[in-house]
PDB file of N, CA and C in Angstrom:
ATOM      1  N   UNK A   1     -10.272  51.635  -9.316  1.00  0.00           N
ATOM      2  CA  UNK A   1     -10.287  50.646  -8.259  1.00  0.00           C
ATOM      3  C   UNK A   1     -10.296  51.389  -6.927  1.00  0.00           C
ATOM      4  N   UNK A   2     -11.292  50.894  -6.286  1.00  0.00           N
ATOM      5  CA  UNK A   2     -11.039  51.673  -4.863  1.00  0.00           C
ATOM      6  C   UNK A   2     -10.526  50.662  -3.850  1.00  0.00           C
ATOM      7  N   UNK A   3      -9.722  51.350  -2.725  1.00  0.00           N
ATOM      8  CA  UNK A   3      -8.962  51.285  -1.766  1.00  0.00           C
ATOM      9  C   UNK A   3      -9.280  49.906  -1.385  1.00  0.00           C
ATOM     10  N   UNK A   4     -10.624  49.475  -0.974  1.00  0.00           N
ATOM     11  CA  UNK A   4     -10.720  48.728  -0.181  1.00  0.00           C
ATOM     12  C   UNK A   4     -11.216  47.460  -1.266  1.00  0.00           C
ATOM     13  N   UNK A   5     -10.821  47.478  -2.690  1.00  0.00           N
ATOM     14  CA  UNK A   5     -10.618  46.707  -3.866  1.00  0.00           C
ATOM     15  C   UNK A   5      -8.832  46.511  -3.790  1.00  0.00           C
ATOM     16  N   UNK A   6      -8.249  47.136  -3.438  1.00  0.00           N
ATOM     17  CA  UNK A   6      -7.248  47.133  -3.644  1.00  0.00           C
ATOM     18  C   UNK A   6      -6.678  45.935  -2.463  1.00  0.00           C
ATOM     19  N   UNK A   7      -7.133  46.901  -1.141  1.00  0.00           N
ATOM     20  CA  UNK A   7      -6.781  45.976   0.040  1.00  0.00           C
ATOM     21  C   UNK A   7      -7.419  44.277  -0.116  1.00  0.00           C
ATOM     22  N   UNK A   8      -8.493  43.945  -0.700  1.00  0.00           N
ATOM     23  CA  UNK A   8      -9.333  42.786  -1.033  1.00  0.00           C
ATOM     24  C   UNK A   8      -8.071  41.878  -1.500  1.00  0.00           C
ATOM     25  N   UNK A   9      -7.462  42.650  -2.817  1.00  0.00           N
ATOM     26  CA  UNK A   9      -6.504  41.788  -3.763  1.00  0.00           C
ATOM     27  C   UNK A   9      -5.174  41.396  -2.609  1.00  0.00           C
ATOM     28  N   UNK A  10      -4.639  42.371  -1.599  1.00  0.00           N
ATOM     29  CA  UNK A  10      -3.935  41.776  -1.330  1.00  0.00           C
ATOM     30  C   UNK A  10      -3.691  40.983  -0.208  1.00  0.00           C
ATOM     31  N   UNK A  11      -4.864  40.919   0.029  1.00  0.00           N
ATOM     32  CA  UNK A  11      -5.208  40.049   1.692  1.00  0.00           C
ATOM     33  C   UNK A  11      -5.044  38.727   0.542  1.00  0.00           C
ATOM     34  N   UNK A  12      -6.591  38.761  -0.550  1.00  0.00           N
ATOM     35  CA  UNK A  12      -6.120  37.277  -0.889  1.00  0.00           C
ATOM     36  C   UNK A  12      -5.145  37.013  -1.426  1.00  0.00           C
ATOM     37  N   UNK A  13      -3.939  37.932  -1.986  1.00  0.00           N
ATOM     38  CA  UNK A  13      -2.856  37.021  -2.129  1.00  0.00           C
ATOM     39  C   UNK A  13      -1.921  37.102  -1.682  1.00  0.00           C
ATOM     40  N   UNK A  14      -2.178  37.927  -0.450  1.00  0.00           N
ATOM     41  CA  UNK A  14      -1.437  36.978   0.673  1.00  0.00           C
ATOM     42  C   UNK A  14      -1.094  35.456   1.502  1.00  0.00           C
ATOM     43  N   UNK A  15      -2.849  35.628   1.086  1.00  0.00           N
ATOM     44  CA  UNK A  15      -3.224  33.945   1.857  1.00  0.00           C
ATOM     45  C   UNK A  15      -2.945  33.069   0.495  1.00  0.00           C
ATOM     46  N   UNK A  16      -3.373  33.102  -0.659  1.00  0.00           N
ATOM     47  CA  UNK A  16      -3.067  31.924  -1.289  1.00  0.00           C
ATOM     48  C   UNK A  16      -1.800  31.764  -1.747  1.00  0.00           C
ATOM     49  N   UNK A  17      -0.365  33.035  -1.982  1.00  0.00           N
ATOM     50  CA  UNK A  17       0.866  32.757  -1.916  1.00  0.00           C
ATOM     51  C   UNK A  17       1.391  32.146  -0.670  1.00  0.00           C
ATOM     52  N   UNK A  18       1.034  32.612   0.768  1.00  0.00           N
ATOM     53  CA  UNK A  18       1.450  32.081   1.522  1.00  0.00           C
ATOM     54  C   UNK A  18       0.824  30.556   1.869  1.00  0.00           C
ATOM     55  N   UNK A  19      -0.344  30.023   1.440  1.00  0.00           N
ATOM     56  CA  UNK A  19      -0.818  28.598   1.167  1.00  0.00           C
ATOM     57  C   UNK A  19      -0.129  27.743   0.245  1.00  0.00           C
ATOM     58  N   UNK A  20       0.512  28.561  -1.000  1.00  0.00           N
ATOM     59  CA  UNK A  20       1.118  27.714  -1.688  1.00  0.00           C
ATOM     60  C   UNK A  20       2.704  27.639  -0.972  1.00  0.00           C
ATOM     61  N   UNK A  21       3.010  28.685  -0.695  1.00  0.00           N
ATOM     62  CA  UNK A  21       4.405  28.343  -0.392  1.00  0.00           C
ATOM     63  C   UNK A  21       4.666  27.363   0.738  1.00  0.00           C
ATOM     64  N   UNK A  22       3.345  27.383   1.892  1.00  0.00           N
ATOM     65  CA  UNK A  22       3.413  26.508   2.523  1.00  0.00           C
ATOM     66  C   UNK A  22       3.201  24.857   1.989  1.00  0.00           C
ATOM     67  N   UNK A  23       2.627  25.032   0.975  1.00  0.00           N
ATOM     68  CA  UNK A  23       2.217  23.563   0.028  1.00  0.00           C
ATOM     69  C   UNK A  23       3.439  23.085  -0.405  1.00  0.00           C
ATOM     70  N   UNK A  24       4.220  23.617  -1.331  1.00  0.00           N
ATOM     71  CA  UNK A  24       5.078  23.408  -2.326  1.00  0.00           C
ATOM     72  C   UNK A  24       6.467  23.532  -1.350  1.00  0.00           C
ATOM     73  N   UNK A  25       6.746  24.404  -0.434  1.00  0.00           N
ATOM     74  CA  UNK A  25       7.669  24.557   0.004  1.00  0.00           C
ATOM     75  C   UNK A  25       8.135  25.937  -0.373  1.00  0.00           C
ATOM     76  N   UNK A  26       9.038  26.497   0.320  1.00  0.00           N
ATOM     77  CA  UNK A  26      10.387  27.668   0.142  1.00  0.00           C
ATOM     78  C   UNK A  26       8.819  28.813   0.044  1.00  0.00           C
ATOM     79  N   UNK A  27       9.508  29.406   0.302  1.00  0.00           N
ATOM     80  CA  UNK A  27       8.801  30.879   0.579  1.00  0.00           C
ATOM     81  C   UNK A  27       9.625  32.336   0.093  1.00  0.00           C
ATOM     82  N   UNK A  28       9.162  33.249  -0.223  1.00  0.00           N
ATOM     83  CA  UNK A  28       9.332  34.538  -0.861  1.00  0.00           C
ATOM     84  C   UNK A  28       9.469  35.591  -0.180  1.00  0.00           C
ATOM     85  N   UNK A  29       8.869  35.253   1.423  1.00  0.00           N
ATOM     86  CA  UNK A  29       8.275  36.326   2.613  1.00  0.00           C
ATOM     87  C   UNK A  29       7.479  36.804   2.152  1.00  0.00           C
ATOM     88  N   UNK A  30       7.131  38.226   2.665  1.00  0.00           N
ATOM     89  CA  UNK A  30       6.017  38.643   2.739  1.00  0.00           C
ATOM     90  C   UNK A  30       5.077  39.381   1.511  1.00  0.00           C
ATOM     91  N   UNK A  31       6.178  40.230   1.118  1.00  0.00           N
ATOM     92  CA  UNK A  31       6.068  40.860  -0.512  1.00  0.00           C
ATOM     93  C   UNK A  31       5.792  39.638  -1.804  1.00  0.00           C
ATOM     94  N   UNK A  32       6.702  38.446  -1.279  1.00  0.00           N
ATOM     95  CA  UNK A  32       6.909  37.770  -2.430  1.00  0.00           C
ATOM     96  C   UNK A  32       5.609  36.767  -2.423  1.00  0.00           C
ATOM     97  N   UNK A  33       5.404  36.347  -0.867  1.00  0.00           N
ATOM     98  CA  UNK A  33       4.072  35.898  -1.181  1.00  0.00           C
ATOM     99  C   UNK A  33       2.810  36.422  -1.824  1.00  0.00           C
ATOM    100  N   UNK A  34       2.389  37.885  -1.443  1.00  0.00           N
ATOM    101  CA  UNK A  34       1.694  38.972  -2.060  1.00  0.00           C
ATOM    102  C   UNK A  34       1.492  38.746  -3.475  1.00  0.00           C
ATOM    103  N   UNK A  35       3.081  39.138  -4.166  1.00  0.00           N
ATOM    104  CA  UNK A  35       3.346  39.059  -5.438  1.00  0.00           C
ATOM    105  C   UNK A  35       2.843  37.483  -6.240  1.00  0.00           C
ATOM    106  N   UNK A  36       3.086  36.584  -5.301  1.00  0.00           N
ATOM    107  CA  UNK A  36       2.717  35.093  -5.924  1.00  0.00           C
ATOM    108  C   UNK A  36       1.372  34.941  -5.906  1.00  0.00           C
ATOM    109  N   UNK A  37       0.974  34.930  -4.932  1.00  0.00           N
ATOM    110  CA  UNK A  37      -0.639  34.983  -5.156  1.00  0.00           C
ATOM    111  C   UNK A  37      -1.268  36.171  -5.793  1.00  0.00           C
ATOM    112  N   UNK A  38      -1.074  37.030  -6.036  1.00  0.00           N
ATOM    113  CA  UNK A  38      -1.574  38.270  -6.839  1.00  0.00           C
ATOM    114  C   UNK A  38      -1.486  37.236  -8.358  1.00  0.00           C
ATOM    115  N   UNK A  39      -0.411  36.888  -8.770  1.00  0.00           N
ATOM    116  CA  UNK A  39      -0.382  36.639 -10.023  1.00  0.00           C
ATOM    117  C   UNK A  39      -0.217  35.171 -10.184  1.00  0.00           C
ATOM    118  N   UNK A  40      -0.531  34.512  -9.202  1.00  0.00           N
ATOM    119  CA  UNK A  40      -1.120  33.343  -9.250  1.00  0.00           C
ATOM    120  C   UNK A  40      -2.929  33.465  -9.456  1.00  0.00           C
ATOM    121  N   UNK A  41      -3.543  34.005  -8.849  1.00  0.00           N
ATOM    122  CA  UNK A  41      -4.774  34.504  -9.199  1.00  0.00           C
ATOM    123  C   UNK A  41      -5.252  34.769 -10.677  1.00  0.00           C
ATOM    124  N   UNK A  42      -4.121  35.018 -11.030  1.00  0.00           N
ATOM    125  CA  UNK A  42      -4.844  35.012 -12.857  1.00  0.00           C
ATOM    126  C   UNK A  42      -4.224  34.148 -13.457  1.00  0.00           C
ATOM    127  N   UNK A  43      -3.388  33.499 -13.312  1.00  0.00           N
ATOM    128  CA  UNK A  43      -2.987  32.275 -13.954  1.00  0.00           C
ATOM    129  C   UNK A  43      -4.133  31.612 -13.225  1.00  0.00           C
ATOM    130  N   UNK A  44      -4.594  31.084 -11.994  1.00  0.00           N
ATOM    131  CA  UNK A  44      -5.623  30.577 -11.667  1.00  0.00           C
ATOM    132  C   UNK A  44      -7.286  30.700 -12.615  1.00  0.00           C
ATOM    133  N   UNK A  45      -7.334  31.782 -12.732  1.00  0.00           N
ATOM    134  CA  UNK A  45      -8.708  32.152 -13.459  1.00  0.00           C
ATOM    135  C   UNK A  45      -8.552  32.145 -14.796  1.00  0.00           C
ATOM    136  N   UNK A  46      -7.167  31.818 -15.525  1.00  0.00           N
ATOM    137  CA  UNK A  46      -7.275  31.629 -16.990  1.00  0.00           C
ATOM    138  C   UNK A  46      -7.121  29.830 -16.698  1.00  0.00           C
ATOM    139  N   UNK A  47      -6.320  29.282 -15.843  1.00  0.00           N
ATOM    140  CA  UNK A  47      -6.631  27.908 -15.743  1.00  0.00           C
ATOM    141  C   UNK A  47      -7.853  27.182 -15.523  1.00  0.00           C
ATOM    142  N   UNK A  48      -8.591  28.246 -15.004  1.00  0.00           N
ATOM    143  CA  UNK A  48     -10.060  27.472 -14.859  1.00  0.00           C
ATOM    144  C   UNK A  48     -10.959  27.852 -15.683  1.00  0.00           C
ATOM    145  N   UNK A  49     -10.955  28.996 -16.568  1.00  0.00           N
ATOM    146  CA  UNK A  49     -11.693  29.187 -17.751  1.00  0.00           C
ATOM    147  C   UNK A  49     -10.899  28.554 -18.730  1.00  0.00           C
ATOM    148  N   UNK A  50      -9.941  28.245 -19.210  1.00  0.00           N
ATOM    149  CA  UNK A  50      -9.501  27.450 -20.188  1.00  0.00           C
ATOM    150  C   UNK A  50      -9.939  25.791 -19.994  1.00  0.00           C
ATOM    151  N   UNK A  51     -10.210  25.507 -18.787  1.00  0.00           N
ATOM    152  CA  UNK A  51     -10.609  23.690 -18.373  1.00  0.00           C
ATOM    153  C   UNK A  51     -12.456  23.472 -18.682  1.00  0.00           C
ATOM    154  N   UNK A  52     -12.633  24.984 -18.346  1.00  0.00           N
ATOM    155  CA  UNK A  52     -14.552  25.251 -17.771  1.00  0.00           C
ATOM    156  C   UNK A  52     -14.725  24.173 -16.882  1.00  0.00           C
ATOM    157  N   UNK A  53     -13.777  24.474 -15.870  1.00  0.00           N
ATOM    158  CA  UNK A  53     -14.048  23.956 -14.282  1.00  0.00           C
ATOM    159  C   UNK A  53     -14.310  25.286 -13.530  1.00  0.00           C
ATOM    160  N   UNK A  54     -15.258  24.899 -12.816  1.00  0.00           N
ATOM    161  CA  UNK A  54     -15.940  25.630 -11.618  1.00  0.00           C
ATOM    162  C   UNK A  54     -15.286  25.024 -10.112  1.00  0.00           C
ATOM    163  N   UNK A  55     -15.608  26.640  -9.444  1.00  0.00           N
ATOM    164  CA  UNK A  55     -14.467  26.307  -8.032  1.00  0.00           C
ATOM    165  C   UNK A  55     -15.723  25.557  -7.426  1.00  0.00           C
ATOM    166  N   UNK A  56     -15.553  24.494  -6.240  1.00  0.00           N
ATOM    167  CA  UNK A  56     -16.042  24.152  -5.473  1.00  0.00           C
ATOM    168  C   UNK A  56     -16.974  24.769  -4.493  1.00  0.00           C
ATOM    169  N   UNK A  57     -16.643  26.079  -4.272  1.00  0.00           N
ATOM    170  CA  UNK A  57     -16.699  27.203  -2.934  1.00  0.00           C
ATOM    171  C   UNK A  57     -17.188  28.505  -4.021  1.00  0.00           C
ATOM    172  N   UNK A  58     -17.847  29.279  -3.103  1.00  0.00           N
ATOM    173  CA  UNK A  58     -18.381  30.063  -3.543  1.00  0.00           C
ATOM    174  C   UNK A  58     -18.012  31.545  -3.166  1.00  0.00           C
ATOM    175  N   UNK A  59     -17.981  32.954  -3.182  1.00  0.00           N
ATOM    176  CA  UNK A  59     -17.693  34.268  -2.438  1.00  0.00           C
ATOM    177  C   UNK A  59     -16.022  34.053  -2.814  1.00  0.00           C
ATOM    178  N   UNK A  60     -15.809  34.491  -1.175  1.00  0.00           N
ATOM    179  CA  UNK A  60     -14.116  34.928  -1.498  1.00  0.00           C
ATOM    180  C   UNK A  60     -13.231  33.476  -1.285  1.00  0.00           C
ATOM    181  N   UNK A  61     -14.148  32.320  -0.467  1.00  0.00           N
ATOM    182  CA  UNK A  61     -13.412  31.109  -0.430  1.00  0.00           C
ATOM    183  C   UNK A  61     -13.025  30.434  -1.565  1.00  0.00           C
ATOM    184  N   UNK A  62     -14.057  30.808  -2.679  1.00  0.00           N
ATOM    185  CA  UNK A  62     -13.778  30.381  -4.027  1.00  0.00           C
ATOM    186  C   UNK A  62     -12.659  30.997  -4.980  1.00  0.00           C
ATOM    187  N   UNK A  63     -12.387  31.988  -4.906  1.00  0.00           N
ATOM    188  CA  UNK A  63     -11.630  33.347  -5.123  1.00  0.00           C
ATOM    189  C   UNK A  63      -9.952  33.147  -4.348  1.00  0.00           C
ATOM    190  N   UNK A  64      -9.778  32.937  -3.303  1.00  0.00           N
ATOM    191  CA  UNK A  64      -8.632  32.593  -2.848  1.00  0.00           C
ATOM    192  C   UNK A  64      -8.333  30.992  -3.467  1.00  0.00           C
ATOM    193  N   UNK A  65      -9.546  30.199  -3.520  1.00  0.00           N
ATOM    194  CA  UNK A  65      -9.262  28.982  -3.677  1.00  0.00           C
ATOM    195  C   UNK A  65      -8.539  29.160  -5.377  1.00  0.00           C
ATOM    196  N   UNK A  66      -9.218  29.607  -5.979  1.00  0.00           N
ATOM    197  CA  UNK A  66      -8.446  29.674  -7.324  1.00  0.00           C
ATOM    198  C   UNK A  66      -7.081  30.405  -7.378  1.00  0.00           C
ATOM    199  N   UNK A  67      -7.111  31.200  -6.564  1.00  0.00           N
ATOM    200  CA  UNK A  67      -5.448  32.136  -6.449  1.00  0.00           C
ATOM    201  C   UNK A  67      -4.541  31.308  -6.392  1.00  0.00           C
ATOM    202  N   UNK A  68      -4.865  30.578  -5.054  1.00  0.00           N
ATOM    203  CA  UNK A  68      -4.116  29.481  -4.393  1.00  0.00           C
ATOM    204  C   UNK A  68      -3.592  27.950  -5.580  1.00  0.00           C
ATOM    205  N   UNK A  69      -3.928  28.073  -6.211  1.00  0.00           N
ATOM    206  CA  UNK A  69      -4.365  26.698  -7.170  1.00  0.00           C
ATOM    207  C   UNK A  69      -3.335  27.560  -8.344  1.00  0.00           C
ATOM    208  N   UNK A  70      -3.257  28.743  -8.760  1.00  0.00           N
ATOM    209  CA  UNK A  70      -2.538  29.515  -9.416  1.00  0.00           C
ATOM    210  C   UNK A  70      -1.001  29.777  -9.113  1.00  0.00           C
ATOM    211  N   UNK A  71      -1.063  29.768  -7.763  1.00  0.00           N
ATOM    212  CA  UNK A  71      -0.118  29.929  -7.046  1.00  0.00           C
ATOM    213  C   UNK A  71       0.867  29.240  -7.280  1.00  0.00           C
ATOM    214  N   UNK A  72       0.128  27.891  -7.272  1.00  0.00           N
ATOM    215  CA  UNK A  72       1.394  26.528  -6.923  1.00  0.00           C
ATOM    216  C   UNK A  72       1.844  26.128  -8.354  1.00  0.00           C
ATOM    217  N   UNK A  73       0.510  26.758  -9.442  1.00  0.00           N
ATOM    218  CA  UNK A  73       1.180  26.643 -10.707  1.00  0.00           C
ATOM    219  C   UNK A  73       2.497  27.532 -11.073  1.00  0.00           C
ATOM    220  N   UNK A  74       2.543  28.517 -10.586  1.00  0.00           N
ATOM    221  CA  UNK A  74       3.547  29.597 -10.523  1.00  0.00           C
ATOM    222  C   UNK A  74       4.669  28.736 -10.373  1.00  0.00           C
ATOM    223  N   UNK A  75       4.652  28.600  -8.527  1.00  0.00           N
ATOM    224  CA  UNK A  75       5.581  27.888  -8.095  1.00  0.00           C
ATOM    225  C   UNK A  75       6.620  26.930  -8.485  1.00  0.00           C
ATOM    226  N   UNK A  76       5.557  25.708  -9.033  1.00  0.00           N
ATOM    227  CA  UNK A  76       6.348  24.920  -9.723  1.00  0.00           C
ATOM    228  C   UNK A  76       6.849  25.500 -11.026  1.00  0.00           C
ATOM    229  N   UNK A  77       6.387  26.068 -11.530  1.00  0.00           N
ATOM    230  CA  UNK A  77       7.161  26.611 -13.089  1.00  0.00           C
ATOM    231  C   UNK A  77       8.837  27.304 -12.468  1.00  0.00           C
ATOM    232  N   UNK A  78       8.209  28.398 -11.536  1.00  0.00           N
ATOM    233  CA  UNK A  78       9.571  28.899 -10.634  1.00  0.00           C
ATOM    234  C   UNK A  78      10.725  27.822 -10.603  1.00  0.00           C
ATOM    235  N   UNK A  79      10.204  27.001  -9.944  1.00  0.00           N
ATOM    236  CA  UNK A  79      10.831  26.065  -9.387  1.00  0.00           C
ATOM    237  C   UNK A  79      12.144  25.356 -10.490  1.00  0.00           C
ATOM    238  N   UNK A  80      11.004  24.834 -11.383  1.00  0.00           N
ATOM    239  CA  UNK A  80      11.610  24.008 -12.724  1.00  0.00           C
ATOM    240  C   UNK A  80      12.203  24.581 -13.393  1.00  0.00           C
ATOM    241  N   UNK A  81      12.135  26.068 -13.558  1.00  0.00           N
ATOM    242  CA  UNK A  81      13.211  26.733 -14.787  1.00  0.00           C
ATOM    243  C   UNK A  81      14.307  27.217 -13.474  1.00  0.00           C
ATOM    244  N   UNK A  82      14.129  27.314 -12.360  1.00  0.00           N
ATOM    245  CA  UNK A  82      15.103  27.800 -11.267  1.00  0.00           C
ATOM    246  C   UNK A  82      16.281  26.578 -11.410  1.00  0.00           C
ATOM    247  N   UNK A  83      15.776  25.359 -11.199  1.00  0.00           N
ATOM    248  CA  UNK A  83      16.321  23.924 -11.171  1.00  0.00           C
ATOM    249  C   UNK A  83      17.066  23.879 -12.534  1.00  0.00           C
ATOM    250  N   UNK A  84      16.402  24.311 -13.476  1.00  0.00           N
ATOM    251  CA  UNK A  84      16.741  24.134 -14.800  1.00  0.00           C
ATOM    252  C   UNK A  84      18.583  24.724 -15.620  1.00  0.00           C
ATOM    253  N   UNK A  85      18.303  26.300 -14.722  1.00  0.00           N
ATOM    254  CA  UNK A  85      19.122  26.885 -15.439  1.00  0.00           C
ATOM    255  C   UNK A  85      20.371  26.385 -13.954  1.00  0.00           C
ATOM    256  N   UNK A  86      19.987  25.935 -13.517  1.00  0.00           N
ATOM    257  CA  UNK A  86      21.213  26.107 -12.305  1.00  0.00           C
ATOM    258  C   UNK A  86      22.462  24.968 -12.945  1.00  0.00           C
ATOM    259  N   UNK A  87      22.165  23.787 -13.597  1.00  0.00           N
ATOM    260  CA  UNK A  87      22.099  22.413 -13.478  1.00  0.00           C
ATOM    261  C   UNK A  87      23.735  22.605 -15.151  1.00  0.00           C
ATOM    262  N   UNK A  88      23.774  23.710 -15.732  1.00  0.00           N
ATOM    263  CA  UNK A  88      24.685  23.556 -17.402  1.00  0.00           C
ATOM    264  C   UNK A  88      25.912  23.762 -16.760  1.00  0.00           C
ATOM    265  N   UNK A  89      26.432  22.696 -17.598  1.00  0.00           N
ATOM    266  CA  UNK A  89      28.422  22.643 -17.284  1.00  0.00           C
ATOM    267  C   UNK A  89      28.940  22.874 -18.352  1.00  0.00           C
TER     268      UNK A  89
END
């Protein structure tokens, strides 16, 4: 992977962790957004090859758009087992 493959991955998941966190709410900062959209991005691209839905957008708008869409799947899972385990008496 070269450098400026590398830098690619984390611009977009910058923007689509920080899109989701702005969507969904609560935020990670800066690393954690990174980290969310990095691996929201492939939960994104196995969610859309498992549906055989196609992104709307095409290049890198399409590409963040699926990160982003990954993202919030993250999120809420976060969310629900976060909620989950907090909640036993």
């Amino acid at each position: 992977m070269s450098f400026e493959s590398f830098v690619v991955w984390i611009v977009i998941g910058l923007i689509a962790g920080w899109l989701a966190s702005a969507a969904v709410g609560g935020g990670y900062g800066l690393i954690g957004d990174i980290i969310v959209g990095v691996v929201g991005s492939f939960i994104g691209g196995f969610v859309f090859r498992t549906l055989g839905v196609g992104t709307p957008f095409s290049g890198i708008a399409g590409t963040i758009f699926v990160a982003f869409i990954g993202a919030i799947v993250l999120l809420l899972l976060l969310r629900l087992i976060r909620s989950g385990t907090g909640k036993r008496s």
